[in-house]
PDB file of N, CA and C in Angstrom:
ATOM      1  N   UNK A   1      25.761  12.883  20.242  1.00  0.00           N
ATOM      2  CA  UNK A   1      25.446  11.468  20.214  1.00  0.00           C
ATOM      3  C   UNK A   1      24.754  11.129  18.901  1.00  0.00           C
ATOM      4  N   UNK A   2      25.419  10.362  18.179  1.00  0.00           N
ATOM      5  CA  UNK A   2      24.701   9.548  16.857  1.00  0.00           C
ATOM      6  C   UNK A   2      23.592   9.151  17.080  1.00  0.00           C
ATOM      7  N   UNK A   3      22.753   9.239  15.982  1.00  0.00           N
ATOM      8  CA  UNK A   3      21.267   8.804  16.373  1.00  0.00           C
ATOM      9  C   UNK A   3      21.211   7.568  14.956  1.00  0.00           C
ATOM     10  N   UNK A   4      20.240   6.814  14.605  1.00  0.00           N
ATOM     11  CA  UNK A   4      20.520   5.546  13.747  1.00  0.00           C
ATOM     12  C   UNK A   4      20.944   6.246  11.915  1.00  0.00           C
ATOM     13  N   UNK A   5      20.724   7.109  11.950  1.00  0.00           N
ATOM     14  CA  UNK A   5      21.464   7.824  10.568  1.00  0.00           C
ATOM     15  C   UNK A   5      22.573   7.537  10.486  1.00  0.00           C
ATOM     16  N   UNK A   6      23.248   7.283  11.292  1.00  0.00           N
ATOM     17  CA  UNK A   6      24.684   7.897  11.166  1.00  0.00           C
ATOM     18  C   UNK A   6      25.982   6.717  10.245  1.00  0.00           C
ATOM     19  N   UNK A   7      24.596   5.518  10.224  1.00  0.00           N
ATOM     20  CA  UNK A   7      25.560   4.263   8.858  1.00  0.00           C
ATOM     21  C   UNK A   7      24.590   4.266   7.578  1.00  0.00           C
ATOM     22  N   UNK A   8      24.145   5.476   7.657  1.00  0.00           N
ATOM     23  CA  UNK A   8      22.935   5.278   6.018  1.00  0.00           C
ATOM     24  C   UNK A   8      23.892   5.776   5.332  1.00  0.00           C
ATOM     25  N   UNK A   9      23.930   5.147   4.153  1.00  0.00           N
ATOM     26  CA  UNK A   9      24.675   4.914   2.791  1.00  0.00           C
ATOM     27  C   UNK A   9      24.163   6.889   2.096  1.00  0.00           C
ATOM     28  N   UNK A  10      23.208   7.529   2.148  1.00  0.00           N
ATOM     29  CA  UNK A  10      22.439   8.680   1.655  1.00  0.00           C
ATOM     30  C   UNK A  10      23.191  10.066   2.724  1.00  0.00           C
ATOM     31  N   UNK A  11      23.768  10.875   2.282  1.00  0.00           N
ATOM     32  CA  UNK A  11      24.012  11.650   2.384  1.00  0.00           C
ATOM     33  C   UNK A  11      23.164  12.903   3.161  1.00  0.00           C
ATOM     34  N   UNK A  12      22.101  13.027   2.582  1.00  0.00           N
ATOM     35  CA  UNK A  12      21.586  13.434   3.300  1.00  0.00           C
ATOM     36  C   UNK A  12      21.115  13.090   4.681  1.00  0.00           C
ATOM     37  N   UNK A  13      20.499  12.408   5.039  1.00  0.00           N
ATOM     38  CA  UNK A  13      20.672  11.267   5.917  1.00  0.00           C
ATOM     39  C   UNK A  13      21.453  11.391   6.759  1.00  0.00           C
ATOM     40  N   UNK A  14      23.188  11.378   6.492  1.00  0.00           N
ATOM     41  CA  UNK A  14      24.264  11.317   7.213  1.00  0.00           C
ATOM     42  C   UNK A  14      23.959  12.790   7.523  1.00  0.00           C
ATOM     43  N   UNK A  15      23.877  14.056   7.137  1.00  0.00           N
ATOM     44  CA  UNK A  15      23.598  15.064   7.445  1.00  0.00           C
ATOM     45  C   UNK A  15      23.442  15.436   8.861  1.00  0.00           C
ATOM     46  N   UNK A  16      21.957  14.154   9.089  1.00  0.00           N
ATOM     47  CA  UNK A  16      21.342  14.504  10.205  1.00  0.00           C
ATOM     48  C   UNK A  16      21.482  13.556  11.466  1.00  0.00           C
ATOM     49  N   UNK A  17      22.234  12.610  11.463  1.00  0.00           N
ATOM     50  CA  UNK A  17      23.418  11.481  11.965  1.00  0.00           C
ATOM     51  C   UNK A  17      23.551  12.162  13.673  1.00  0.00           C
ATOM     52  N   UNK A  18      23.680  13.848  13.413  1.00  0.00           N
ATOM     53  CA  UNK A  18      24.346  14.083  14.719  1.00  0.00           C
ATOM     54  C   UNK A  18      23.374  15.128  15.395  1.00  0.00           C
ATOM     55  N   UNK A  19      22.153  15.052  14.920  1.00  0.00           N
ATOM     56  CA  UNK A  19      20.910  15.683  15.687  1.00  0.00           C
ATOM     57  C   UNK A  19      20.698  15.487  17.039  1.00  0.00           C
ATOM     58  N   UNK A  20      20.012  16.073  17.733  1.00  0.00           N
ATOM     59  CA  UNK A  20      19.296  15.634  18.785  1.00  0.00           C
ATOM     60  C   UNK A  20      17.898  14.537  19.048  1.00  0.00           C
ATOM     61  N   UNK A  21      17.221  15.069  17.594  1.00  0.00           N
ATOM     62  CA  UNK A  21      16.013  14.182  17.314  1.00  0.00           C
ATOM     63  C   UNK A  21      16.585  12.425  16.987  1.00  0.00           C
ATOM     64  N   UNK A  22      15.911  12.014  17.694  1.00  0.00           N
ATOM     65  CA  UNK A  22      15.874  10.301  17.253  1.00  0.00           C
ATOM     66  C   UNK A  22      15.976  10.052  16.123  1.00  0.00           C
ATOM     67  N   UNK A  23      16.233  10.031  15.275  1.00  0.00           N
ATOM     68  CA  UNK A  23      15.679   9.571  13.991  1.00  0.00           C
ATOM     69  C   UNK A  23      15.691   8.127  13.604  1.00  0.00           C
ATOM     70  N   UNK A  24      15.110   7.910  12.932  1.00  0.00           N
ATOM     71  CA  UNK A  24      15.304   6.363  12.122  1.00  0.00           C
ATOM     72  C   UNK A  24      15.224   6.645  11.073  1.00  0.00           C
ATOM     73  N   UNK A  25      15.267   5.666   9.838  1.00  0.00           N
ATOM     74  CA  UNK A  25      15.645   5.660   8.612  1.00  0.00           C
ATOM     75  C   UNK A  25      14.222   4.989   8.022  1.00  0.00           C
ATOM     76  N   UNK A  26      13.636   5.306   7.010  1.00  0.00           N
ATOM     77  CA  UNK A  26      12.255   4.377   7.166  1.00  0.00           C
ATOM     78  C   UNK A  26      12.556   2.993   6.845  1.00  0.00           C
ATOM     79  N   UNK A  27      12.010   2.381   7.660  1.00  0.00           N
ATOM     80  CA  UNK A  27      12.238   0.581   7.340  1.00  0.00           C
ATOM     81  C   UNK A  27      11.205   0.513   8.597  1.00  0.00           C
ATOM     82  N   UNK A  28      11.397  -1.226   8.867  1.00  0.00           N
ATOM     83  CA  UNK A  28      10.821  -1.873   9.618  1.00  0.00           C
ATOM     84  C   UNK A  28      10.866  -1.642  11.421  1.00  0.00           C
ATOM     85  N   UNK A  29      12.048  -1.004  11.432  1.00  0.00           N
ATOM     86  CA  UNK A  29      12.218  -0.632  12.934  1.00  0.00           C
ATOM     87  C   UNK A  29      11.220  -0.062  13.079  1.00  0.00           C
ATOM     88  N   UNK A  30      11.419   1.243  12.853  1.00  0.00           N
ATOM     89  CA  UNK A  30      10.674   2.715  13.361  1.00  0.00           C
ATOM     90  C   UNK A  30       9.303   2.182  12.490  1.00  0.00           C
ATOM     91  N   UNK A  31       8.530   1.343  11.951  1.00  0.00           N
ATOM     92  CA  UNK A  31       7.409   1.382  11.849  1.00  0.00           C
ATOM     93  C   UNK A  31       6.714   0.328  12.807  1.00  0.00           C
ATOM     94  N   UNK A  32       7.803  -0.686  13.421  1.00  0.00           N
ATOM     95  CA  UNK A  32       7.305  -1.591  14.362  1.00  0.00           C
ATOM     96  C   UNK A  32       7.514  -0.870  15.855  1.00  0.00           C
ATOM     97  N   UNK A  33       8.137  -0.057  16.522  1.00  0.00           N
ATOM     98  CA  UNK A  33       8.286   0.859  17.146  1.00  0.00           C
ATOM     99  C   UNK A  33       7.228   1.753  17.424  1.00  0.00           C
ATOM    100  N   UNK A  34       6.710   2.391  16.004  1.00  0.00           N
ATOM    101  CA  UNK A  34       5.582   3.138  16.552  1.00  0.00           C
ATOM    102  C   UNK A  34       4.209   2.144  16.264  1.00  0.00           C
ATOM    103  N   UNK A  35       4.070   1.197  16.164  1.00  0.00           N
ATOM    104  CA  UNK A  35       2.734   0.086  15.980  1.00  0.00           C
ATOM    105  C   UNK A  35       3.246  -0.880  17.641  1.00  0.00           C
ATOM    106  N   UNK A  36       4.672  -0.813  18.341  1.00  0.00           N
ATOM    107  CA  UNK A  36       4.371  -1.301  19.893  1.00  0.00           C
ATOM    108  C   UNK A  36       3.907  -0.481  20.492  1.00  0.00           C
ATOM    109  N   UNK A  37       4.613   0.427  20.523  1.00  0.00           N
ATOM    110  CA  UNK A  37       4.312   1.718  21.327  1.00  0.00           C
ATOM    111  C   UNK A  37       3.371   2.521  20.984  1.00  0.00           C
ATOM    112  N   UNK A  38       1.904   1.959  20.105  1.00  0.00           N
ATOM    113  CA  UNK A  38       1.394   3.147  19.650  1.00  0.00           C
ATOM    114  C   UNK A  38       1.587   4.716  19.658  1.00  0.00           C
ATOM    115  N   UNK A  39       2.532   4.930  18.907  1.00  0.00           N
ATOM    116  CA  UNK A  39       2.818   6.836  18.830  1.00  0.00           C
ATOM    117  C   UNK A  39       2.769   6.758  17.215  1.00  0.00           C
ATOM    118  N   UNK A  40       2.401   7.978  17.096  1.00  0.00           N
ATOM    119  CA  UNK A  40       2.501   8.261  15.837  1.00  0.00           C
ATOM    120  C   UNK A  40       3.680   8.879  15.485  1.00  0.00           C
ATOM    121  N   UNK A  41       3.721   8.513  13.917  1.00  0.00           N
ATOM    122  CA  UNK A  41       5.330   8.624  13.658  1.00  0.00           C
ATOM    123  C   UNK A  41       5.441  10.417  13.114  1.00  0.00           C
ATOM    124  N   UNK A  42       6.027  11.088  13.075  1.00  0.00           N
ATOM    125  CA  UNK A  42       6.898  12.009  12.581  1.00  0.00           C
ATOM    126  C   UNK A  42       7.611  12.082  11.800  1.00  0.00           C
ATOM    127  N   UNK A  43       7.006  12.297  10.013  1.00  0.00           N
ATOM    128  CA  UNK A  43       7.695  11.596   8.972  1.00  0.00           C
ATOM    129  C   UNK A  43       8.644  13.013   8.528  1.00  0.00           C
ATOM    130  N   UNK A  44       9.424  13.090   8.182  1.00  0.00           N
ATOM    131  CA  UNK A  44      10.380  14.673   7.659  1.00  0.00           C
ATOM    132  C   UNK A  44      11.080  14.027   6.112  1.00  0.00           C
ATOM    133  N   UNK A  45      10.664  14.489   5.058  1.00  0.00           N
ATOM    134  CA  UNK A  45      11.463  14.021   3.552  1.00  0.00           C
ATOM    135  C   UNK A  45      11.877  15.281   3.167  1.00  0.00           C
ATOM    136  N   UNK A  46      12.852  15.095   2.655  1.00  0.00           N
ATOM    137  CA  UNK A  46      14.002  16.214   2.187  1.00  0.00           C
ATOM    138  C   UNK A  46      14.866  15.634   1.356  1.00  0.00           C
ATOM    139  N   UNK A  47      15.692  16.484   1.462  1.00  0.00           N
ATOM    140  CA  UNK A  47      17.308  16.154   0.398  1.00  0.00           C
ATOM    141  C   UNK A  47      18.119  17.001   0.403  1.00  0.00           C
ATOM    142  N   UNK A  48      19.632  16.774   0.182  1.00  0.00           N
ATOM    143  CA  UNK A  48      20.961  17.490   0.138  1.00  0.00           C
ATOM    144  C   UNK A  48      20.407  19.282  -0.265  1.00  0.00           C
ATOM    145  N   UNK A  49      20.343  19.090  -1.384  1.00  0.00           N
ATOM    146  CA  UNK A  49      20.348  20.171  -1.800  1.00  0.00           C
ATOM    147  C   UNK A  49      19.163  21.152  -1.673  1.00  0.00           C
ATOM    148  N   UNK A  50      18.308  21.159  -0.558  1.00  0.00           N
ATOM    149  CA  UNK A  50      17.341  21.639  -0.495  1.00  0.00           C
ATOM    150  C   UNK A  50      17.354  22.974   0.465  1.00  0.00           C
ATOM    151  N   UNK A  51      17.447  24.255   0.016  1.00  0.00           N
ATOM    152  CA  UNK A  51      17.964  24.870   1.241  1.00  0.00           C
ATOM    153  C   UNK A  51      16.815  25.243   2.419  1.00  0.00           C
ATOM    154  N   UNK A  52      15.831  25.224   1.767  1.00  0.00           N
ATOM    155  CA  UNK A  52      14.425  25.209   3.418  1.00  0.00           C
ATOM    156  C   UNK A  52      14.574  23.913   4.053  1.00  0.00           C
ATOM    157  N   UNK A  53      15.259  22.793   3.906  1.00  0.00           N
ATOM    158  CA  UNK A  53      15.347  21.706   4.474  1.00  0.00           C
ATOM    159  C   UNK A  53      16.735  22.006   5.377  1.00  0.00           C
ATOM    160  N   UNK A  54      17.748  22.815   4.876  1.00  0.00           N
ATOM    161  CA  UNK A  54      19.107  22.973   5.853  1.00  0.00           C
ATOM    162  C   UNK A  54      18.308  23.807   7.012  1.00  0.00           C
ATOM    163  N   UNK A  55      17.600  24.502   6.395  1.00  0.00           N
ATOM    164  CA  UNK A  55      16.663  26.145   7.836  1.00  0.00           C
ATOM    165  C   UNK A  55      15.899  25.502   8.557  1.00  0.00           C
ATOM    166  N   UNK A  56      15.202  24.446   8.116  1.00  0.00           N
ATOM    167  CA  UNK A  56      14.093  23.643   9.077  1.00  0.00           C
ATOM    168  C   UNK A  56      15.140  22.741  10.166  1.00  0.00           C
ATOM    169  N   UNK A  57      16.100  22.131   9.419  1.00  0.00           N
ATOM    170  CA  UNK A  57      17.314  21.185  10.576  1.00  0.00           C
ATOM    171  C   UNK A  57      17.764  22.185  11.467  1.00  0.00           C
ATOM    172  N   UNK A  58      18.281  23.494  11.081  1.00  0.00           N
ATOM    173  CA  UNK A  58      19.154  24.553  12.242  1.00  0.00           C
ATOM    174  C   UNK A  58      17.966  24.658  13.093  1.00  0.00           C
ATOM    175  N   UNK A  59      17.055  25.214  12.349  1.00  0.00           N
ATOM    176  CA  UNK A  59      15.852  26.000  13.336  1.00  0.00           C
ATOM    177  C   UNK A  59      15.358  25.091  14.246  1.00  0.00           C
ATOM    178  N   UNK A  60      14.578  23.808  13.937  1.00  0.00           N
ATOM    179  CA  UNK A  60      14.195  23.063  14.751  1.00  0.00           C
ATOM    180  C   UNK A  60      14.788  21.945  14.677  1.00  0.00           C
ATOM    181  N   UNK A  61      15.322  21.185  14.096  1.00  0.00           N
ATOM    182  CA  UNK A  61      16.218  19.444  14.372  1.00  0.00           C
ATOM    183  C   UNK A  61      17.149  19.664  15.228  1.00  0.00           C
ATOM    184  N   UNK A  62      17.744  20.893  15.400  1.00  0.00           N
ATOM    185  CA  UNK A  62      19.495  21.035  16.324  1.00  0.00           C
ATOM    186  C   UNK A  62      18.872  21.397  17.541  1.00  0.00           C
ATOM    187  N   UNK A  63      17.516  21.964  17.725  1.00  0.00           N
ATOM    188  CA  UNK A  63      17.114  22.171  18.839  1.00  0.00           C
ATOM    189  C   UNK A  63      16.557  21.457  19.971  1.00  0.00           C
ATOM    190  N   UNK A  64      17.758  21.414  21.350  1.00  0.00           N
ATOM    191  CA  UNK A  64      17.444  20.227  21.797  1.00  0.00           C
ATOM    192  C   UNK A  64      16.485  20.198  22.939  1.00  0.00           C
ATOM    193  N   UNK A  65      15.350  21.610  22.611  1.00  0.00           N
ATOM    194  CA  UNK A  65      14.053  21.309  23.448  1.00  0.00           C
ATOM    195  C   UNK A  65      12.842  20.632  22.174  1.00  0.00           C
ATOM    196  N   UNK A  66      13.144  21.399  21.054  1.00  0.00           N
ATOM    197  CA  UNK A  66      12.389  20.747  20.057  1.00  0.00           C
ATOM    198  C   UNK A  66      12.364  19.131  20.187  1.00  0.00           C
ATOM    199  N   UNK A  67      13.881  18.977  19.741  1.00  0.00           N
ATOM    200  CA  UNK A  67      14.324  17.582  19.780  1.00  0.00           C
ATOM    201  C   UNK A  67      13.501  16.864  20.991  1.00  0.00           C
ATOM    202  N   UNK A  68      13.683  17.050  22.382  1.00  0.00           N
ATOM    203  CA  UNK A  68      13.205  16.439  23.263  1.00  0.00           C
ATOM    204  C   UNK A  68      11.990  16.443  23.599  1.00  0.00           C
ATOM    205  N   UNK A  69      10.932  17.275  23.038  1.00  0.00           N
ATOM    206  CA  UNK A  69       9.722  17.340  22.618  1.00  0.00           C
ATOM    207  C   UNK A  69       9.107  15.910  21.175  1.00  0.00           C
ATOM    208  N   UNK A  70       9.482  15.881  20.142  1.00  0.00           N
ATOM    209  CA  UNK A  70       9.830  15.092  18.850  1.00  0.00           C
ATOM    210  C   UNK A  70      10.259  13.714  19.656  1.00  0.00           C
ATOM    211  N   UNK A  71      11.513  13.872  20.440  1.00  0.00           N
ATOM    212  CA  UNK A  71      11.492  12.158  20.485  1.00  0.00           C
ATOM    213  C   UNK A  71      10.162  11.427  22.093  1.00  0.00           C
ATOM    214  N   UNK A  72      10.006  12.583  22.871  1.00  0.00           N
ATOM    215  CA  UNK A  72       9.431  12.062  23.801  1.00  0.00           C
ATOM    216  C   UNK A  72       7.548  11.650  23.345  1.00  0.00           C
ATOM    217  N   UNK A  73       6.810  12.244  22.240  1.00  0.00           N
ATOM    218  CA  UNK A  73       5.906  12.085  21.473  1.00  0.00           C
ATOM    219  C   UNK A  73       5.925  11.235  19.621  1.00  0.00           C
ATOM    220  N   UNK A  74       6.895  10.932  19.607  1.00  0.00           N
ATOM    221  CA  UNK A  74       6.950  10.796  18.460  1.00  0.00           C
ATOM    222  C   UNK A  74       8.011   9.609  18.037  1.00  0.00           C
ATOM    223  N   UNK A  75       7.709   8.696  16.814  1.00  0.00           N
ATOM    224  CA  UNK A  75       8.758   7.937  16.322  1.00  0.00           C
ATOM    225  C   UNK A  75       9.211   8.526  15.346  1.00  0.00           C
ATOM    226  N   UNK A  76      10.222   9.408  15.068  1.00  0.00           N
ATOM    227  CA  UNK A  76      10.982  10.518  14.175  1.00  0.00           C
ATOM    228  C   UNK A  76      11.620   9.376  13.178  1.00  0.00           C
ATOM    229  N   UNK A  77      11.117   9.657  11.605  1.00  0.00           N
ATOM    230  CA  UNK A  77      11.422   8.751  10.637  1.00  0.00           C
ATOM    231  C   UNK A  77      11.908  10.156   9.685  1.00  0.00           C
ATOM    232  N   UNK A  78      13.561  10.017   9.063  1.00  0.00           N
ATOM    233  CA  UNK A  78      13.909  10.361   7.864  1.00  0.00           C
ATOM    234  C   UNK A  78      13.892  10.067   6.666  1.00  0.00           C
ATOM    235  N   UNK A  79      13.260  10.805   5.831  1.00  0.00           N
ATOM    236  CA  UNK A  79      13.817  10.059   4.280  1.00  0.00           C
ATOM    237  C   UNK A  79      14.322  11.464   3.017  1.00  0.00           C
ATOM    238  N   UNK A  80      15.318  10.352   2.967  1.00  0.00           N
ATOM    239  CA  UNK A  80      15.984  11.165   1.863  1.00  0.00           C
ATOM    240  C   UNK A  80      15.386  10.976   0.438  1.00  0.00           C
ATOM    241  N   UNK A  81      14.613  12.008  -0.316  1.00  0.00           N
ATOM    242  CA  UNK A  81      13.594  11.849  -1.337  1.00  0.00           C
ATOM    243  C   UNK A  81      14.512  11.217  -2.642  1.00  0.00           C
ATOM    244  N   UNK A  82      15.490  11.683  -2.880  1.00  0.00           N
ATOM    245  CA  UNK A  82      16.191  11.170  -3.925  1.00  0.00           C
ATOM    246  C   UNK A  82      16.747   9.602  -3.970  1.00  0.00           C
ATOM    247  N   UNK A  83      17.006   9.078  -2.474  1.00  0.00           N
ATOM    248  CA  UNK A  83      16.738   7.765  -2.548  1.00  0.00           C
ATOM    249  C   UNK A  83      15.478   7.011  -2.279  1.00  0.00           C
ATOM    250  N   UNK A  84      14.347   7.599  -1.739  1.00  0.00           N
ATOM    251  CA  UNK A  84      13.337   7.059  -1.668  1.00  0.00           C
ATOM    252  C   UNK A  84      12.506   8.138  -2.438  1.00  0.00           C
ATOM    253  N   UNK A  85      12.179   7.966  -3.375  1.00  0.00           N
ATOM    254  CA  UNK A  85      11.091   8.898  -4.662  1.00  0.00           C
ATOM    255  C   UNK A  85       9.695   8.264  -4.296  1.00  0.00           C
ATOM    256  N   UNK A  86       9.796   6.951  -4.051  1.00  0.00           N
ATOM    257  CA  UNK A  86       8.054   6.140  -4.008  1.00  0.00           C
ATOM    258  C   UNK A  86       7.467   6.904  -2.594  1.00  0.00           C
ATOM    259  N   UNK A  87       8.392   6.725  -1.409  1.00  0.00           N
ATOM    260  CA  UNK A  87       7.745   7.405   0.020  1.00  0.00           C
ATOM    261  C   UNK A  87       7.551   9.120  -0.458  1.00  0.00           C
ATOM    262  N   UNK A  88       7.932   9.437  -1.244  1.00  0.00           N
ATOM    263  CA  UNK A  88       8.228  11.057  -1.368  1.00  0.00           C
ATOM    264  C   UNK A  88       7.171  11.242  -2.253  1.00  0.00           C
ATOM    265  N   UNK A  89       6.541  10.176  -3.355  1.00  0.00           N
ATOM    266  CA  UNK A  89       5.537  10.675  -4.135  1.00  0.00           C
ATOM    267  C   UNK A  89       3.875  10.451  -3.316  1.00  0.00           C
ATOM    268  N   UNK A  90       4.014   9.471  -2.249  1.00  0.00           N
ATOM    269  CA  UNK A  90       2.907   9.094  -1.674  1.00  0.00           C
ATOM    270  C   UNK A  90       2.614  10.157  -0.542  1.00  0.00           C
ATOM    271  N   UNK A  91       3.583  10.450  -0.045  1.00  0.00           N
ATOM    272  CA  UNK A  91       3.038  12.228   1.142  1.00  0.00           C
ATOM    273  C   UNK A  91       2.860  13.220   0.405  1.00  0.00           C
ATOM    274  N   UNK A  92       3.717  13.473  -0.883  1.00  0.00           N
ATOM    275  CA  UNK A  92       3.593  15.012  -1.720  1.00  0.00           C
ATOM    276  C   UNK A  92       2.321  14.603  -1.814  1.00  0.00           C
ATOM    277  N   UNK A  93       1.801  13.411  -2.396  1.00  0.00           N
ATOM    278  CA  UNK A  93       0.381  13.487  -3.063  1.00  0.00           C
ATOM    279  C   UNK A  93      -1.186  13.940  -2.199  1.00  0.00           C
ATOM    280  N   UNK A  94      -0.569  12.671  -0.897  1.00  0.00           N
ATOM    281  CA  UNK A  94      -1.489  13.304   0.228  1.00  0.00           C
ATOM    282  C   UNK A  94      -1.167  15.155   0.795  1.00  0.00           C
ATOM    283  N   UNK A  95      -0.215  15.069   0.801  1.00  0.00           N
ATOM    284  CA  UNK A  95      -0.197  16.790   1.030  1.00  0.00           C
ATOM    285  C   UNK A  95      -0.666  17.568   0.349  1.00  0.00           C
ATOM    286  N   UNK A  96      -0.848  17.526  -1.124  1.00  0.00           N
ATOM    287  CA  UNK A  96      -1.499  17.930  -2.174  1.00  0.00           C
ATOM    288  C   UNK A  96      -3.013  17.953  -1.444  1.00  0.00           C
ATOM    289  N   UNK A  97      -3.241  16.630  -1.938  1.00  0.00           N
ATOM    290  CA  UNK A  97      -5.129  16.418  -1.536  1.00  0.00           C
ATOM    291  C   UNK A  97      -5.378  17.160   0.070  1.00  0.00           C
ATOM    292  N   UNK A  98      -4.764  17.117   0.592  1.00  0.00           N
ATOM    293  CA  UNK A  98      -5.078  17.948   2.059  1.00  0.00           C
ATOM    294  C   UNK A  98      -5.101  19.388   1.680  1.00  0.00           C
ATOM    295  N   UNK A  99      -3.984  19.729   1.248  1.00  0.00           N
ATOM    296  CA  UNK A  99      -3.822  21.270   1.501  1.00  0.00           C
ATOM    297  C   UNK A  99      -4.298  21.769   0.341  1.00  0.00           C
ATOM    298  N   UNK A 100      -4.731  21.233  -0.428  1.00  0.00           N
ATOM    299  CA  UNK A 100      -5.483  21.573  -2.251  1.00  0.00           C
ATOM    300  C   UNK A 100      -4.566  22.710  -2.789  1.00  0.00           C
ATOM    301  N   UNK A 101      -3.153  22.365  -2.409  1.00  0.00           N
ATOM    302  CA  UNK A 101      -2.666  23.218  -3.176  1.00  0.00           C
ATOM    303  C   UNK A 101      -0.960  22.796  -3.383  1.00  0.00           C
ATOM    304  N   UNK A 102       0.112  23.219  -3.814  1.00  0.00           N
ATOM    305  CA  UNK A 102       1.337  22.545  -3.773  1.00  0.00           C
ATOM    306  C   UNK A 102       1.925  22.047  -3.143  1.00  0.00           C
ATOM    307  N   UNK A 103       3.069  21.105  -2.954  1.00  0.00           N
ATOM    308  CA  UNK A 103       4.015  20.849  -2.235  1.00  0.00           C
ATOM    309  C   UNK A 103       5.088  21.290  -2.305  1.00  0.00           C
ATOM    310  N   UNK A 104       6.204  20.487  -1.630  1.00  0.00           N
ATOM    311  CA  UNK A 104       7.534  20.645  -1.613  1.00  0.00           C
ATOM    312  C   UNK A 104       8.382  20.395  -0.574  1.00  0.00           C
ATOM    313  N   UNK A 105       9.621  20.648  -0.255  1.00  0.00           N
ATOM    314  CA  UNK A 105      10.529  20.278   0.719  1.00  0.00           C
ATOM    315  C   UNK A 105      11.078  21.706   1.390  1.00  0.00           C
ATOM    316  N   UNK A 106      11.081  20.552   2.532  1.00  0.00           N
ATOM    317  CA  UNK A 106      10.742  20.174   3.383  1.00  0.00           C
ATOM    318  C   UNK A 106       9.280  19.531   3.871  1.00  0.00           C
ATOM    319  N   UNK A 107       8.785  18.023   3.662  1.00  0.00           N
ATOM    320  CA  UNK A 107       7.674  17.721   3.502  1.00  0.00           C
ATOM    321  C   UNK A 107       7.800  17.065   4.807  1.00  0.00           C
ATOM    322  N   UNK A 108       7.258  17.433   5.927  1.00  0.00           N
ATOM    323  CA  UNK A 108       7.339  17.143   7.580  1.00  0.00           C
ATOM    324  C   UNK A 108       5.883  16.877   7.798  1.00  0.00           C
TER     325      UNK A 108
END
């Protein structure tokens, strides 16, 4: 079953179209979604070519106890870093200042 990926223009994105996890695309839905429903969101940034981002989707996105864990707690938001660089520089940065030490992708 398609989840809302599955008409994003981003490739990567389409990737994950046929998950189990909910996903949304970041916009206005999935941020008004988790501000009705107070849940906190579940942000995951990646990209095509990232191969700890293909191991993190097999290992846990295809998994549909994970999955049903993720959507029953969570508003599951994708972004593909190469089309969104501004959302991708504002978590690397906070991930930085948290973990006082590097980032990278798979940034969940």
């Amino acid at each position: 079953m398609p989840n809302r990926l599955a008409h994003e223009t981003s490739p990567y994105l389409q990737q994950h179209a046929g998950n189990p996890v909910d996903w949304y695309p970041w916009g206005p839905e999935a941020l008004e979604r988790a501000r009705r429903e107070d849940r906190p969101i579940l942000l995951s940034v990646g990209y095509s070519a990232c191969h700890w981002c293909h191991v993190m989707a097999h290992e846990s996105f295809e998994d549909g106890s994970v999955a049903a864990l993720m959507n029953r707690h969570f508003v599951n938001i994708k972004v593909d870093r190469e089309e969104r660089p501004d959302i991708d520089q504002i978590y690397q940065m906070a991930h930085q200042m948290i973990a006082r030490g590097a980032g990278g992708w798979p940034l969940t």
